[in-house]
Protein backbone atom coordinates (compact mmCIF):
# COMPACT_ATOMS: atom_id res chain seq x y z
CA UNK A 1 -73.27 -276.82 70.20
CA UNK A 2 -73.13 -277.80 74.00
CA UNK A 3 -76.64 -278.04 75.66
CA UNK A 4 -76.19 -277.28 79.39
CA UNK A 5 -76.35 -280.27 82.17
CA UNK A 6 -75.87 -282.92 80.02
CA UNK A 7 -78.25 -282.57 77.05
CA UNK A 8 -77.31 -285.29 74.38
CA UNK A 9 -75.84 -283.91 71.12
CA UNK A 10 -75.33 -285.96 68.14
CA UNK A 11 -72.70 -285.06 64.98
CA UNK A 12 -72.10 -288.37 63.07
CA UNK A 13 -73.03 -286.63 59.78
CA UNK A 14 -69.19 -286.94 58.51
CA UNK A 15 -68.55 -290.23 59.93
CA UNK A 16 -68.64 -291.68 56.29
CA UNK A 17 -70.00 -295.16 55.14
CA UNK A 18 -68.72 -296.78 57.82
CA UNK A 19 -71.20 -298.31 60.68
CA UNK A 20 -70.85 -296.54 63.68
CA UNK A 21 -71.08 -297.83 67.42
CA UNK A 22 -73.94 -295.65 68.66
CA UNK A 23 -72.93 -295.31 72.91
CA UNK A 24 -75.23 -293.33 75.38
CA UNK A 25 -73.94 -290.33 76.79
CA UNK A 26 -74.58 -290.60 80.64
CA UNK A 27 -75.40 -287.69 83.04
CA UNK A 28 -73.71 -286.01 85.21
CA UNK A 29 -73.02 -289.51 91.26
CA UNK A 30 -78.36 -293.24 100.74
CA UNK A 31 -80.77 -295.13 100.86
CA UNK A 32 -83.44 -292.16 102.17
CA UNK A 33 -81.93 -292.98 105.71
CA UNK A 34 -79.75 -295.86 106.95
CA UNK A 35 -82.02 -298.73 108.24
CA UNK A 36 -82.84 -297.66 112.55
CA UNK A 37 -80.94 -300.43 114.64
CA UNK A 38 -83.65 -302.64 116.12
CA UNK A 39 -85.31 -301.37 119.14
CA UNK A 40 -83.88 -303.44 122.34
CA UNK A 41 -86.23 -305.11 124.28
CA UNK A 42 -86.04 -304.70 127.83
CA UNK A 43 -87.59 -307.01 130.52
CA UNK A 44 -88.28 -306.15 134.49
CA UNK A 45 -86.49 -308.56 136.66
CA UNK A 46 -88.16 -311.18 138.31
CA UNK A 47 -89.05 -310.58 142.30
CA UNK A 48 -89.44 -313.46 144.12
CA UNK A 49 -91.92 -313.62 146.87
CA UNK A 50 -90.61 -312.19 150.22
CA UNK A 51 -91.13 -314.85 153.21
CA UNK A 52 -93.98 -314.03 155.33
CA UNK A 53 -93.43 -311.45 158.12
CA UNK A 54 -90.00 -310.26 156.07
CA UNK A 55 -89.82 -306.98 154.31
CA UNK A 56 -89.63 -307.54 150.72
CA UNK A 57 -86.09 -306.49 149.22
CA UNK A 58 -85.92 -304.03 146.28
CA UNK A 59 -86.34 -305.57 143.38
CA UNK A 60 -82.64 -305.76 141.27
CA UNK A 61 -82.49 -303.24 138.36
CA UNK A 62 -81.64 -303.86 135.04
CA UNK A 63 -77.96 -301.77 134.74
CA UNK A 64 -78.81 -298.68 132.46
CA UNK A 65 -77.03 -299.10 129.34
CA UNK A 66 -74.50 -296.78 128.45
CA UNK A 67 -74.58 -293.63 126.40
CA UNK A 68 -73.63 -293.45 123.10
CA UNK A 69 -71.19 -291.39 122.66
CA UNK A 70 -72.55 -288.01 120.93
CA UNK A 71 -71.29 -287.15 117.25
CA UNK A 72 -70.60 -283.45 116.58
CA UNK A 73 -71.18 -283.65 112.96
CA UNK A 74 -74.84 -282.26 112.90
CA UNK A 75 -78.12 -283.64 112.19
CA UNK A 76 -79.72 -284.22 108.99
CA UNK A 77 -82.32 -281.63 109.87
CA UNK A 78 -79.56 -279.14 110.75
CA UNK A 79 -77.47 -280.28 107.75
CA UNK A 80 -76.72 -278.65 104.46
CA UNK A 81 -76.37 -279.63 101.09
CA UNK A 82 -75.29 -277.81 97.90
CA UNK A 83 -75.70 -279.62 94.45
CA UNK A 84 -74.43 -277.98 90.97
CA UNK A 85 -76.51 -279.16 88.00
CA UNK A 86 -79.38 -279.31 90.57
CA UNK A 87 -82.28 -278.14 88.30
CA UNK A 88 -83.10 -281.34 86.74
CA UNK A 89 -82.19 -285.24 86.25
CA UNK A 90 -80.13 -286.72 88.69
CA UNK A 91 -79.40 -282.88 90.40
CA UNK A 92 -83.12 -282.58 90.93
CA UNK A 93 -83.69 -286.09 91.74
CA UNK A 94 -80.71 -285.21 94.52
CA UNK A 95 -82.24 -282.03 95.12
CA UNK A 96 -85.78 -284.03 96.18
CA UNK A 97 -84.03 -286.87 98.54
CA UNK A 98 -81.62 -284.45 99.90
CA UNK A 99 -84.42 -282.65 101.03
CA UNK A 100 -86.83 -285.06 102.24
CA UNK A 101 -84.09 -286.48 104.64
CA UNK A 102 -84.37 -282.75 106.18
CA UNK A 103 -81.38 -281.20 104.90
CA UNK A 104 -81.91 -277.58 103.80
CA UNK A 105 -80.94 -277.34 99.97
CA UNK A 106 -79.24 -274.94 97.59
CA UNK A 107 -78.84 -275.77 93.98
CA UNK A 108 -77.21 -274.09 90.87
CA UNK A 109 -78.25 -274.36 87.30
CA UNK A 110 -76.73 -272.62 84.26
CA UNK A 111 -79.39 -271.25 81.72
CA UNK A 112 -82.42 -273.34 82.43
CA UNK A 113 -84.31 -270.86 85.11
CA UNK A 114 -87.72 -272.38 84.54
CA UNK A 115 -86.75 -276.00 85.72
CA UNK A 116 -85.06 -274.34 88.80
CA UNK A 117 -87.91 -272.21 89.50
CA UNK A 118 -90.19 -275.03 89.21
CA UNK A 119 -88.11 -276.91 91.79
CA UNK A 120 -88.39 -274.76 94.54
CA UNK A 121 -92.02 -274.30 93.90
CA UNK A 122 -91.75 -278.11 94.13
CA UNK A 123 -89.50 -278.32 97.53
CA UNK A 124 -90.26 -274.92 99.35
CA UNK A 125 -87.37 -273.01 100.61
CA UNK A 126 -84.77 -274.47 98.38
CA UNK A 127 -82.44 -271.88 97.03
CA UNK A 128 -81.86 -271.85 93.78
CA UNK A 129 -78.46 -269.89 92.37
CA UNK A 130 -77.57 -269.02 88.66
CA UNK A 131 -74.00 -270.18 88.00
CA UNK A 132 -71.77 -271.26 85.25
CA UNK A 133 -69.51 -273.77 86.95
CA UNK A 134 -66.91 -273.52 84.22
CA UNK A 135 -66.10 -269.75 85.76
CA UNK A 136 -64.11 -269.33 89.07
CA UNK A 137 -65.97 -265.57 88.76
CA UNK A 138 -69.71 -267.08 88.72
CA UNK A 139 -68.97 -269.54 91.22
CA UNK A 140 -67.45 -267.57 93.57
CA UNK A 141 -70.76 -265.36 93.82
CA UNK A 142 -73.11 -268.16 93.67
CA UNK A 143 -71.09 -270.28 96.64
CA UNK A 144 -71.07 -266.82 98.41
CA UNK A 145 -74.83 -266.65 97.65
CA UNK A 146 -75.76 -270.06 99.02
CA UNK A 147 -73.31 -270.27 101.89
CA UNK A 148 -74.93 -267.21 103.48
CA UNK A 149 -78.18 -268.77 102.96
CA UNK A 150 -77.38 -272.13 104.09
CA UNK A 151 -75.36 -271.00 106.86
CA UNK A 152 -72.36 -273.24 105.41
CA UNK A 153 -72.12 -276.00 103.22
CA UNK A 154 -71.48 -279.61 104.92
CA UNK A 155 -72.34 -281.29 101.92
CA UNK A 156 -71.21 -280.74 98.37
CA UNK A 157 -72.54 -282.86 95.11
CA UNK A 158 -70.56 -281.51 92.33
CA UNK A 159 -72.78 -282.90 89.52
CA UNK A 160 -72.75 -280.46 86.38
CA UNK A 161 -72.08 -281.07 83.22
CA UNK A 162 -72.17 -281.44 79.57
CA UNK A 163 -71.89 -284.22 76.67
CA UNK A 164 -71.88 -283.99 73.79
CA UNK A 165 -71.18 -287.57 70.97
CA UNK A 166 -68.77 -286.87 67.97
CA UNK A 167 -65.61 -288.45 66.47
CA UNK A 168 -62.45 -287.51 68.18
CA UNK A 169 -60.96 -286.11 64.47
CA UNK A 170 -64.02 -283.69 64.58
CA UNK A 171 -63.58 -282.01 68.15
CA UNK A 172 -62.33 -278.43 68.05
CA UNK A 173 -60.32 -277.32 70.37
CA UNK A 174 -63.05 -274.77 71.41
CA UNK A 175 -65.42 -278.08 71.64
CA UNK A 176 -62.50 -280.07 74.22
CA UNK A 177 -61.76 -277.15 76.23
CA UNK A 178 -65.14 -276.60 77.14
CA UNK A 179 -65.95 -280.12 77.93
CA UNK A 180 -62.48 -280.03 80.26
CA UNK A 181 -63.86 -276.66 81.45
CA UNK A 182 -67.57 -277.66 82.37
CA UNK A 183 -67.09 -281.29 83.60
CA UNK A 184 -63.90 -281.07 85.03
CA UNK A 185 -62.21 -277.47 86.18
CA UNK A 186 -66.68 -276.68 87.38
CA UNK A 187 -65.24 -279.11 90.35
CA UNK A 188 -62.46 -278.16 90.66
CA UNK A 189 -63.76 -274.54 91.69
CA UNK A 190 -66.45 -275.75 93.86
CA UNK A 191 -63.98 -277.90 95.83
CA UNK A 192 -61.75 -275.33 96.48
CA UNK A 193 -64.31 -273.26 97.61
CA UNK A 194 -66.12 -275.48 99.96
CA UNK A 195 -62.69 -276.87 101.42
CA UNK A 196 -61.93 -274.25 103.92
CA UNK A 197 -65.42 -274.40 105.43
CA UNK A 198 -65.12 -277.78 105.90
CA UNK A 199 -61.47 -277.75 107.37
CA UNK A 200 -62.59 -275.54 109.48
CA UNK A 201 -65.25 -277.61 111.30
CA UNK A 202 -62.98 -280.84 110.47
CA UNK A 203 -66.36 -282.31 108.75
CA UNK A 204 -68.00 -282.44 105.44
CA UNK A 205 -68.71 -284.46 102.51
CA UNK A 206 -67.78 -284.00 99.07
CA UNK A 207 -69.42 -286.15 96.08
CA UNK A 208 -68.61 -285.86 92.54
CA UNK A 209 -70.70 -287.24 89.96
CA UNK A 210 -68.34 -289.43 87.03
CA UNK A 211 -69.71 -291.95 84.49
CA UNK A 212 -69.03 -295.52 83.48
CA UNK A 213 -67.17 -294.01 80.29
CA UNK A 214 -64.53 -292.12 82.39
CA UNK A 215 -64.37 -295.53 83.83
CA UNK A 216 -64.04 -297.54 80.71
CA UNK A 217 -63.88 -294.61 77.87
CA UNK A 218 -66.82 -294.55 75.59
CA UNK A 219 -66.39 -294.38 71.34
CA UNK A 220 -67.29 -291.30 70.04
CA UNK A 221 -67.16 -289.52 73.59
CA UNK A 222 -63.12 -288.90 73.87
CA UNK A 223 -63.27 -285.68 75.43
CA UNK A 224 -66.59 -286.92 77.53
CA UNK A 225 -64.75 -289.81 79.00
CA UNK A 226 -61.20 -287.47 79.78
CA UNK A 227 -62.99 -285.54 81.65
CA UNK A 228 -64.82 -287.88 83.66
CA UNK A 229 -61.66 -290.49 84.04
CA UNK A 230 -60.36 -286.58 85.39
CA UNK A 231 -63.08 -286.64 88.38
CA UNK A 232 -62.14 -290.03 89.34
CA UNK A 233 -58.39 -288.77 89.75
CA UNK A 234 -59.53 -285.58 91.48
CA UNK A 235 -62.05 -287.88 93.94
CA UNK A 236 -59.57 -290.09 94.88
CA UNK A 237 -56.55 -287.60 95.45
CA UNK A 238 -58.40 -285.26 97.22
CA UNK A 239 -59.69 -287.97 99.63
CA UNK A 240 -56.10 -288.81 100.36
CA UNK A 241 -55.46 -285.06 100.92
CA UNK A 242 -58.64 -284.47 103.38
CA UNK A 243 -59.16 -287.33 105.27
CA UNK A 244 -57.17 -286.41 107.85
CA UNK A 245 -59.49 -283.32 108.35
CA UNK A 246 -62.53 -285.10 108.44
CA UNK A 247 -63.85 -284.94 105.30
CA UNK A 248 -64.65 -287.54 102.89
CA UNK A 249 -64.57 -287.58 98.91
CA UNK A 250 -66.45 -289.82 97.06
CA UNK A 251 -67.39 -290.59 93.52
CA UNK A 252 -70.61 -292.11 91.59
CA UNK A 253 -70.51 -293.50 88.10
CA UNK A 254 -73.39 -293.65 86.61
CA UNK A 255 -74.34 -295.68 83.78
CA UNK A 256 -77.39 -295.03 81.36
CA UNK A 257 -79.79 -293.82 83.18
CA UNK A 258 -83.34 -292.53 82.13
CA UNK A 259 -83.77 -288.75 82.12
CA UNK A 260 -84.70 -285.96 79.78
CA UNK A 261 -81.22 -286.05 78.44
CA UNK A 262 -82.61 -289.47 76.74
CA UNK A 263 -85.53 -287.86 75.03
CA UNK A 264 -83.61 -288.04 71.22
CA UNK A 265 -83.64 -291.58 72.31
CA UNK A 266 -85.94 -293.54 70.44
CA UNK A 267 -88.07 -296.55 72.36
CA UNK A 268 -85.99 -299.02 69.77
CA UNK A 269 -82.65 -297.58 71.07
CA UNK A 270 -83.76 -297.39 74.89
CA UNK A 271 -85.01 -300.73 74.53
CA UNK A 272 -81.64 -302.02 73.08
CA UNK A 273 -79.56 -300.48 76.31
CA UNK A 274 -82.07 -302.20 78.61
CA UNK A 275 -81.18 -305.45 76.88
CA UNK A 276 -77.49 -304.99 76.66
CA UNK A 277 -78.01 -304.19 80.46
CA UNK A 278 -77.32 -307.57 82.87
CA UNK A 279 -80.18 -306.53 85.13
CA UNK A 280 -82.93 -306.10 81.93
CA UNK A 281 -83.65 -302.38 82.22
CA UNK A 282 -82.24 -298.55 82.66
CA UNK A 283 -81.51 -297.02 85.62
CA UNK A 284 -83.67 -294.09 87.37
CA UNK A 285 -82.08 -290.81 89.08
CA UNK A 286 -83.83 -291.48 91.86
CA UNK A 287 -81.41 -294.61 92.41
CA UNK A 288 -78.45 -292.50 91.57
CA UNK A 289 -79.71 -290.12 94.01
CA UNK A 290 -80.26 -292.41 97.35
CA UNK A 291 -76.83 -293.28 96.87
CA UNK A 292 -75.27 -289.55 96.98
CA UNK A 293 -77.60 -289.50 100.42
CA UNK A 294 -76.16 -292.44 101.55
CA UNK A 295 -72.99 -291.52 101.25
CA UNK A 296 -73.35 -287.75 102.46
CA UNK A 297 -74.49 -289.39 105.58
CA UNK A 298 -73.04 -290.24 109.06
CA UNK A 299 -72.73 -293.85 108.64
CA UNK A 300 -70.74 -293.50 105.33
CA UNK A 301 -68.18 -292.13 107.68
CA UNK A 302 -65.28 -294.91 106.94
CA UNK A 303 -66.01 -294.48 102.99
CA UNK A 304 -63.77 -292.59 100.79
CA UNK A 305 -61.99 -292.38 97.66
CA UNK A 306 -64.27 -294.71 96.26
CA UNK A 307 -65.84 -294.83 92.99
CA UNK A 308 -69.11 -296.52 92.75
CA UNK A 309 -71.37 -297.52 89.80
CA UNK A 310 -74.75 -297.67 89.18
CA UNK A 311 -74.98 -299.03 85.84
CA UNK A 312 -77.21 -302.21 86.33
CA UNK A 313 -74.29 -304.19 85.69
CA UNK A 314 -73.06 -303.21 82.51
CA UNK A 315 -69.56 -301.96 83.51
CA UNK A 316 -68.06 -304.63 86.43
């Protein structure tokens, strides 16, 4: 059975005497706010003394500089965000840094009501919407739901999904569509439906959230890694496809990163990844998430169609 936003599964009970490769099944993609430019320093100009009995001449002024021209994308306090999977891991982790760069936030979360109604006791004013991504009925309310809230939706982290770890002989169909359904077709339907918003105002962003194994494929994860390797096709055609109305598509790959889907992880086995990992340890959601800021922002402008990792160096 699936658990919901990428709870780990295991089903290696009819793998036989042979040894199995044991691989971590990854969650569901700004730095808080792009470093200020340095303040210029600005210094009066020198006056020298007037000779006696002559009137002084006005001192020579510095030429004012010239304005920058004004963006019409809005600002981060006027900005809005909308994150599937947002009720816990690297969705709530989003949820928090979206918010605390003053965007107003909706999230959705499939069956897990408590963690989303502990969030927006946590962040006040967040919306939080029941959906199951995998529907084009449930997300069509819940987008309808959180664009009237928001106002629109500039920013969209589609981040949902499921895993689940079992030899390719033993999927069921039932078991592959769903994981196509969930991780694949959920962003699908919340593309489509924040597209004409967005071509509308020629602006938005659009992040989808992949893994190293759709990157690389991961044993024991075949229908896991086809649907992720089917993100990074639907990031980087759809950037080709929207670009030319403004809006950037972008993709983040995480690698193993410590969250509650890790908790059948034992301290052995988490200790083991951390090894096998080039920088010594696992990553956070929190570092997943300043990246989706970063590139929701202004000054990731020129990016898109990119896939980027976070995986501490393990996939390169």
């Amino acid at each position: 059975m699936y658990n919901d936003e990428f709870e780990l599964t295991f089903d290696l009970a009819d793998a036989g005497p042979k040894k199995e490769q044991r691989r971590p099944t990854l969650p569901e993609p700004e730095e808080a706010a792009a470093a200020a430019p340095p303040v210029q320093e600005t210094r009066e100009t020198p006056v020298s003394a007037a000779p006696e009995n002559t009137p002084a001449s006005e001192p020579e002024r510095e030429p004012e500089p010239a304005a920058e021209p004004q963006s019409t994308a809005p600002a981060a306090k006027d900005r809005t965000v909308l994150i599937s999977g947002g009720d816990r891991g690297i969705g709530a982790a989003a949820a928090r840094a979206f918010y605390a760069a003053g965007y107003r936030v909706a999230v959705f979360y499939h069956t897990n009501a408590e963690a989303a109604a502990a969030l927006q006791k946590e962040l006040p004013g967040v919306l939080a919407v029941q959906c199951d991504v995998a529907s084009r009925a449930s997300c069509e309310l819940a987008f309808r739901a959180a664009e009237q809230a928001l106002g629109r939706v500039d920013v969209l982290v589609s981040n949902a999904g499921i895993a689940q770890q079992k030899l390719f002989t033993d999927i069921t169909p039932e078991e592959w569509q769903r994981m196509l359904d969930v991780n694949l077709t959920g962003a699908f339907n919340l593309c489509q439906l924040a597209l004409p918003g967005m071509i509308r105002r020629k602006a938005g962003r659009i992040l989808t959230v992949s893994s190293m194994w759709g990157q690389t494929g991961g044993s024991c994860e075949v229908h896991y890694s086809a649907a992720k390797a089917g993100l990074i096709g639907l990031t980087k055609a759809l950037a080709k496809e929207e670009g030319p109305s403004g809006i950037t598509v972008n993709c983040v790959a995480p690698g193993v990163i410590d969250t509650d889907m890790m908790a059948s992880f034992t301290a052995e086995d988490k200790a083991a990844l951390a090894e096998e990992t080039p920088v010594g340890r696992l990553g956070t959601a929190e570092e997943v998430a300043k990246l989706l800021l970063y590139l929701a922002g202004e000054d990731a402008g020129y990016i898109t169609g990119q896939v980027f990792g976070v995986n501490g160096g393990l996939v390169i």
